[in-house]
PDB file of N, CA and C in Angstrom:
ATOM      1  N   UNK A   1      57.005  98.271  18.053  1.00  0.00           N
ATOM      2  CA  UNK A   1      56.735  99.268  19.055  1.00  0.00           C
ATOM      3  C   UNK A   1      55.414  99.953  18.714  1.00  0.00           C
ATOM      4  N   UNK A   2      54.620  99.856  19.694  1.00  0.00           N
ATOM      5  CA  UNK A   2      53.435 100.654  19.297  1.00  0.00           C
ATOM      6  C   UNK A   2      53.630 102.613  19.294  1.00  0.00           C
ATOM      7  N   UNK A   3      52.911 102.967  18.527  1.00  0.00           N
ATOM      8  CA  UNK A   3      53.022 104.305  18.169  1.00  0.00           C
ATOM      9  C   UNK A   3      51.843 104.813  19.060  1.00  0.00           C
ATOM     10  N   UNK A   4      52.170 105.556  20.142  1.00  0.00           N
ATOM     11  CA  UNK A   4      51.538 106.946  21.002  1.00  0.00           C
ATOM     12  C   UNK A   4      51.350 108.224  20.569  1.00  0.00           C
ATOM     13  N   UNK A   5      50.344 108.862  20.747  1.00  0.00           N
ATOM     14  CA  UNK A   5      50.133 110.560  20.598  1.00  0.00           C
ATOM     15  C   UNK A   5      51.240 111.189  21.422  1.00  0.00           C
ATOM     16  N   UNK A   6      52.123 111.572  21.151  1.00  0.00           N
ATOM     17  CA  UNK A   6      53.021 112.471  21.918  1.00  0.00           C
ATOM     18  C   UNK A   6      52.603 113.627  22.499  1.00  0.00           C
ATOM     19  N   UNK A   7      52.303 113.696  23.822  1.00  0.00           N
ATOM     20  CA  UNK A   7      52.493 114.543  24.561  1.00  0.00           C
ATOM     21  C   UNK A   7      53.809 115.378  24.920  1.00  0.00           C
ATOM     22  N   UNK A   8      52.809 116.884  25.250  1.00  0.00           N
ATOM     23  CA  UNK A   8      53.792 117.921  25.423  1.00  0.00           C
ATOM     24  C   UNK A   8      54.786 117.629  26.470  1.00  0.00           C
ATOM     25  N   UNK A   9      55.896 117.771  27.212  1.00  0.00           N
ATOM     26  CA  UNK A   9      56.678 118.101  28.174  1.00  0.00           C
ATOM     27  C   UNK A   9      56.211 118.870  29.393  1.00  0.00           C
ATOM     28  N   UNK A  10      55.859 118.466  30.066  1.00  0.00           N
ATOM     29  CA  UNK A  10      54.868 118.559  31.413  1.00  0.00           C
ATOM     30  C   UNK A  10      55.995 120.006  32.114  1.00  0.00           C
ATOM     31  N   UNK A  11      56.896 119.603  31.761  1.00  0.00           N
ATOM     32  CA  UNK A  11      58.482 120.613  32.356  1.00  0.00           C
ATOM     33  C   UNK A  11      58.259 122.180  31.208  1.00  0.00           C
ATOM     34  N   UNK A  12      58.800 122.149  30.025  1.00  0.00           N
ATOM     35  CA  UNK A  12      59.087 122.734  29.186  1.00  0.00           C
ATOM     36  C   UNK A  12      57.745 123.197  28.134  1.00  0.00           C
ATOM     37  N   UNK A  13      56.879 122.196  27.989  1.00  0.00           N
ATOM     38  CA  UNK A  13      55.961 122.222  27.218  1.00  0.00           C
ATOM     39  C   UNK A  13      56.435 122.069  25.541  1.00  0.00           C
ATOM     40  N   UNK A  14      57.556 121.805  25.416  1.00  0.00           N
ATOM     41  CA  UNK A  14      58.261 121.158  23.987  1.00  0.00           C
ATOM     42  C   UNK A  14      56.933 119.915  23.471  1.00  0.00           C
ATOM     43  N   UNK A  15      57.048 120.273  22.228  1.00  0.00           N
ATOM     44  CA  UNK A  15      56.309 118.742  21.550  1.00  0.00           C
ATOM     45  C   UNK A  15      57.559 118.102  20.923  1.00  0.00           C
ATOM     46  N   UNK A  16      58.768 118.383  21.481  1.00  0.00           N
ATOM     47  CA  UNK A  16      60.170 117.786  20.546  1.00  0.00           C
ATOM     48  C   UNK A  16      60.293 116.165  21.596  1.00  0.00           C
ATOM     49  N   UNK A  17      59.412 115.413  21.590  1.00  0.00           N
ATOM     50  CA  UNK A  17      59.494 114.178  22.904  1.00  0.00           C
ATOM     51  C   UNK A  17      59.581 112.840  22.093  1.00  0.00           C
ATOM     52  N   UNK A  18      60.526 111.876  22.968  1.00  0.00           N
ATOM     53  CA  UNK A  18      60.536 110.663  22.151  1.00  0.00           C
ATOM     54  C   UNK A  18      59.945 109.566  23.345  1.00  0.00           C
ATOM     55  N   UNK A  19      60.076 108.387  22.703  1.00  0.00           N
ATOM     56  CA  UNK A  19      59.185 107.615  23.758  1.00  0.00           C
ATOM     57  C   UNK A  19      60.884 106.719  24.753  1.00  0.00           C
ATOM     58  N   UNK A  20      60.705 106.420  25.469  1.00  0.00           N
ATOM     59  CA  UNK A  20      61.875 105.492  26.446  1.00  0.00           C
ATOM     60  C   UNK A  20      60.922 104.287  26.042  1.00  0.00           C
ATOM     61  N   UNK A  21      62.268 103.433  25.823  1.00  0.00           N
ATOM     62  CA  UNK A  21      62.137 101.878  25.601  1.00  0.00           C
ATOM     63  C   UNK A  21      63.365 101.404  26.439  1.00  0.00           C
ATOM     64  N   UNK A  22      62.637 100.216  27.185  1.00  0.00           N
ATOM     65  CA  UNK A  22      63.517  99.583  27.945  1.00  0.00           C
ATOM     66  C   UNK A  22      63.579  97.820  27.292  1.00  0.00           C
ATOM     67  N   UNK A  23      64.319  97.199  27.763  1.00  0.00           N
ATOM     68  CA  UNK A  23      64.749  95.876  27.503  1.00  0.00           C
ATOM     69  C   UNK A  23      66.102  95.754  26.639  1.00  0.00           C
ATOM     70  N   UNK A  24      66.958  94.746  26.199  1.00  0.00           N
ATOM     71  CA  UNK A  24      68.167  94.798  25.573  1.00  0.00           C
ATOM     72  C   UNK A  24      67.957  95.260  24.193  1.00  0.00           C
ATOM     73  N   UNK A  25      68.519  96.470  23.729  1.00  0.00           N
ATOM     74  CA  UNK A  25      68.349  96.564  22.616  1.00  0.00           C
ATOM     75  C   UNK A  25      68.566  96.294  21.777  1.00  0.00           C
ATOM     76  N   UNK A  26      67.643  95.834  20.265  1.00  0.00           N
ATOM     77  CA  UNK A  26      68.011  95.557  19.320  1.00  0.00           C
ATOM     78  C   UNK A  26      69.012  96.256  18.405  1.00  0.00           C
ATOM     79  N   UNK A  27      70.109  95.604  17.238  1.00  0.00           N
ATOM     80  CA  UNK A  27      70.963  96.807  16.527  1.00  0.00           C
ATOM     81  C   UNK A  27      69.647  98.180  15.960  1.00  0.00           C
ATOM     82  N   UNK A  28      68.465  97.612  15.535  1.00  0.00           N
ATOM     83  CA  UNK A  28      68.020  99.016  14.672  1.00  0.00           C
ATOM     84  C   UNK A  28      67.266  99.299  15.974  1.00  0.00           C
ATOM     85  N   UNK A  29      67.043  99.234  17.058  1.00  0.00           N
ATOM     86  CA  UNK A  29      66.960  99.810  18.024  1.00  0.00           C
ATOM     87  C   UNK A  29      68.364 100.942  18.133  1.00  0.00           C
ATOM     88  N   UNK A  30      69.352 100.185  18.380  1.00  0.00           N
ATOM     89  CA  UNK A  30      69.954 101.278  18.949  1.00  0.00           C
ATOM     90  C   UNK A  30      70.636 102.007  17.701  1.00  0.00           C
ATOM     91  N   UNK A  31      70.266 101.968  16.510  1.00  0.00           N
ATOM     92  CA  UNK A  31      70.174 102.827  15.215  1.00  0.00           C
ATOM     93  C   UNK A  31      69.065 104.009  15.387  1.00  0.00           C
ATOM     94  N   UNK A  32      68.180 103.761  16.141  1.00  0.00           N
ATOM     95  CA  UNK A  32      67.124 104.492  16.206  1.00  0.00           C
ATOM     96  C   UNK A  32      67.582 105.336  17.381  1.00  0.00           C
ATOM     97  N   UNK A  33      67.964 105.010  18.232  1.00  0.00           N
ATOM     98  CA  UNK A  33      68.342 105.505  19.324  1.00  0.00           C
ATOM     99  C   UNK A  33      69.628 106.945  19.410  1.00  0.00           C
ATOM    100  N   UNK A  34      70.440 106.324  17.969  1.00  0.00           N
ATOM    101  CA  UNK A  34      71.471 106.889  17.591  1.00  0.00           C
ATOM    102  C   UNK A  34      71.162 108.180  16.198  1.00  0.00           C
ATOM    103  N   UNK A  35      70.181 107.749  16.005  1.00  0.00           N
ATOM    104  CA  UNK A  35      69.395 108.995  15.242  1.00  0.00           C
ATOM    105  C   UNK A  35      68.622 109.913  16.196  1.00  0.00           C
ATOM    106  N   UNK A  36      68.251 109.810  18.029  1.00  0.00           N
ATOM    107  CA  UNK A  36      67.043 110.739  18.857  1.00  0.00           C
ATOM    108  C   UNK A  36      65.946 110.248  18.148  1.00  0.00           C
ATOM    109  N   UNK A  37      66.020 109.141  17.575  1.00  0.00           N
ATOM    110  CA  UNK A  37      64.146 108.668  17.561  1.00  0.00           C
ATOM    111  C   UNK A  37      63.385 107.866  18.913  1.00  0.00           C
ATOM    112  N   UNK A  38      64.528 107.274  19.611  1.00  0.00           N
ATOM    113  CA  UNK A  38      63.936 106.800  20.924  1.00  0.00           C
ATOM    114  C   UNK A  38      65.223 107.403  22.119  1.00  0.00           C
ATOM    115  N   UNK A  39      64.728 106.909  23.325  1.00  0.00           N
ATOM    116  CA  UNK A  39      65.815 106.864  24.682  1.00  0.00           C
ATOM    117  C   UNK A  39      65.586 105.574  25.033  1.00  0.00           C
ATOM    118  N   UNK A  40      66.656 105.396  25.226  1.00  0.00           N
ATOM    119  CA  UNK A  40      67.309 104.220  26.093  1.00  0.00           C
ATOM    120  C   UNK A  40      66.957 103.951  27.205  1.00  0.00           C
ATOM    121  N   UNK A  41      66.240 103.147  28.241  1.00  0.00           N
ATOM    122  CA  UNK A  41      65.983 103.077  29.587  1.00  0.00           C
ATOM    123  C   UNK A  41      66.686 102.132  29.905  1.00  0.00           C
ATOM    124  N   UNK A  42      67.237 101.269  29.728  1.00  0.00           N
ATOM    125  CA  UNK A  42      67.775 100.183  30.154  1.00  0.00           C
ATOM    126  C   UNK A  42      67.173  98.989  30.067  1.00  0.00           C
ATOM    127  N   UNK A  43      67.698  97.634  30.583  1.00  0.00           N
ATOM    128  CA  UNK A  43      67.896  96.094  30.013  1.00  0.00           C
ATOM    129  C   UNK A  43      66.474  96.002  31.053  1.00  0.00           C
ATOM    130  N   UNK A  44      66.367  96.542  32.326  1.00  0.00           N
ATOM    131  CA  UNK A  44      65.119  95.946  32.551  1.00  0.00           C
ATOM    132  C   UNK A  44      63.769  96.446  32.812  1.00  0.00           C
ATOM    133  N   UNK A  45      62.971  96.344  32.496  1.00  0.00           N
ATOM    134  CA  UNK A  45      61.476  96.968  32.358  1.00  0.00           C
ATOM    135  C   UNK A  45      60.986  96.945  33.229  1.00  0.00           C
ATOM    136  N   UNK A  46      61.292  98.780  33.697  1.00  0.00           N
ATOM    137  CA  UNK A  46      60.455  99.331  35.364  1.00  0.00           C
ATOM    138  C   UNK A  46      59.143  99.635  34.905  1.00  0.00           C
ATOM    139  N   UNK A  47      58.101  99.043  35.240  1.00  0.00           N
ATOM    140  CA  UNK A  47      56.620  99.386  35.363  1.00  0.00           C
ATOM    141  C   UNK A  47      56.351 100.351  35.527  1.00  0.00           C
ATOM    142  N   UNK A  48      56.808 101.347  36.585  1.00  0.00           N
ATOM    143  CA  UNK A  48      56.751 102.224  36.676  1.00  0.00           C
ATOM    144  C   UNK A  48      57.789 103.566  36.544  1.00  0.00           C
ATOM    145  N   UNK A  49      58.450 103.049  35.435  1.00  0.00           N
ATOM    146  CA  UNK A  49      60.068 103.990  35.085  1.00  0.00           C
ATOM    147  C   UNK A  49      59.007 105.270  34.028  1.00  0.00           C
ATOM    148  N   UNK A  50      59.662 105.851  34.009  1.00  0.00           N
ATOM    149  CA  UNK A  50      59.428 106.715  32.523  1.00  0.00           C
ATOM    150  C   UNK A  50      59.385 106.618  31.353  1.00  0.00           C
ATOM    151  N   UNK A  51      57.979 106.990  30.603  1.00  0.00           N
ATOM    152  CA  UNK A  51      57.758 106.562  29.168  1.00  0.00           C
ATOM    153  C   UNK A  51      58.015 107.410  28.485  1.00  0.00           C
ATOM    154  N   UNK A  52      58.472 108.725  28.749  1.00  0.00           N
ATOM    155  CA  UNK A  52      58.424 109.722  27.467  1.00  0.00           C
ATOM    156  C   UNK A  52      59.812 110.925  28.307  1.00  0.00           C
ATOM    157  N   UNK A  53      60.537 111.077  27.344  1.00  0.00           N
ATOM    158  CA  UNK A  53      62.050 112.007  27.356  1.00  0.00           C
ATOM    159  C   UNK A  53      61.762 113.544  26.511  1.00  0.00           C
ATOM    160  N   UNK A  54      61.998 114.449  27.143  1.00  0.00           N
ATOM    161  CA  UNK A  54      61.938 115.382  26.525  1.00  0.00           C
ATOM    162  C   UNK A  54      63.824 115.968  25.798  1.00  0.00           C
ATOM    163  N   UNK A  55      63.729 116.249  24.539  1.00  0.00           N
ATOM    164  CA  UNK A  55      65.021 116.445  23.944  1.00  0.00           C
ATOM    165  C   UNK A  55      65.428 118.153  24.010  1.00  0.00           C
ATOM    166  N   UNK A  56      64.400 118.913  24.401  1.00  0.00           N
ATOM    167  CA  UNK A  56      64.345 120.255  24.518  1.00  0.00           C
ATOM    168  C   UNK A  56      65.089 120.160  25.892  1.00  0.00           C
ATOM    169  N   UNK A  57      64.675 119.574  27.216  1.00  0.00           N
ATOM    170  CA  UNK A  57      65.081 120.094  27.801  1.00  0.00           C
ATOM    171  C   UNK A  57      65.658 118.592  29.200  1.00  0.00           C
ATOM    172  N   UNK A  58      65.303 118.010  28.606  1.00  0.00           N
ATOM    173  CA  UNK A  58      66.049 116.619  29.415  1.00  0.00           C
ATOM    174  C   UNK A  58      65.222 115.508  30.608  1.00  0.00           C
ATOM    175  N   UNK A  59      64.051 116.226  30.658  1.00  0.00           N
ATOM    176  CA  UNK A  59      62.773 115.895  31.528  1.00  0.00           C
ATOM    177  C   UNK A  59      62.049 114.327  31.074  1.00  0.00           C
ATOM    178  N   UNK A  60      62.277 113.650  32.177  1.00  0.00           N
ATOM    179  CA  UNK A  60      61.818 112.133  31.593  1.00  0.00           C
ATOM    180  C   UNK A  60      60.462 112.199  32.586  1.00  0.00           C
ATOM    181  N   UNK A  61      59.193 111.193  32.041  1.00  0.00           N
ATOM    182  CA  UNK A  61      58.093 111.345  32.628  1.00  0.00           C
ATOM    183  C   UNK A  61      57.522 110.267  32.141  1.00  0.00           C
ATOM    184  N   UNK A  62      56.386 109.912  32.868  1.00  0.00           N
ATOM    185  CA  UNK A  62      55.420 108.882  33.116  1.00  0.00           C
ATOM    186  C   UNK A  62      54.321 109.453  32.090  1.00  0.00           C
TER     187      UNK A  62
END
């Protein structure tokens, strides 16, 4: 997975943000997932779905 500058929460302005990964997840995927190091988007990869989840306040964004 490539590593991004995390941006603030466009909603909340939290820097508490993880990135959304979509496709079937791997087990240390969803180890990671199960620690709030990523979100879950699902099995298939929307082009234009949401790349970044805010954990402060629940706000998913492009």
């Amino acid at each position: 997975m490539q590593q991004q500058k995390k941006p603030p929460c466009p909603e909340c302005g939290s820097g508490d943000v993880i990135p959304v990964v979509y496709g079937k997840p791997t087990d240390e995927l969803v180890e990671r997932w199960r620690r709030g190091e990523v979100e879950l988007g699902g099995c298939c990869n929307r082009e234009k779905g949401p790349v970044w989840h805010c954990k402060a306040c629940g706000n998913c964004w492009r």
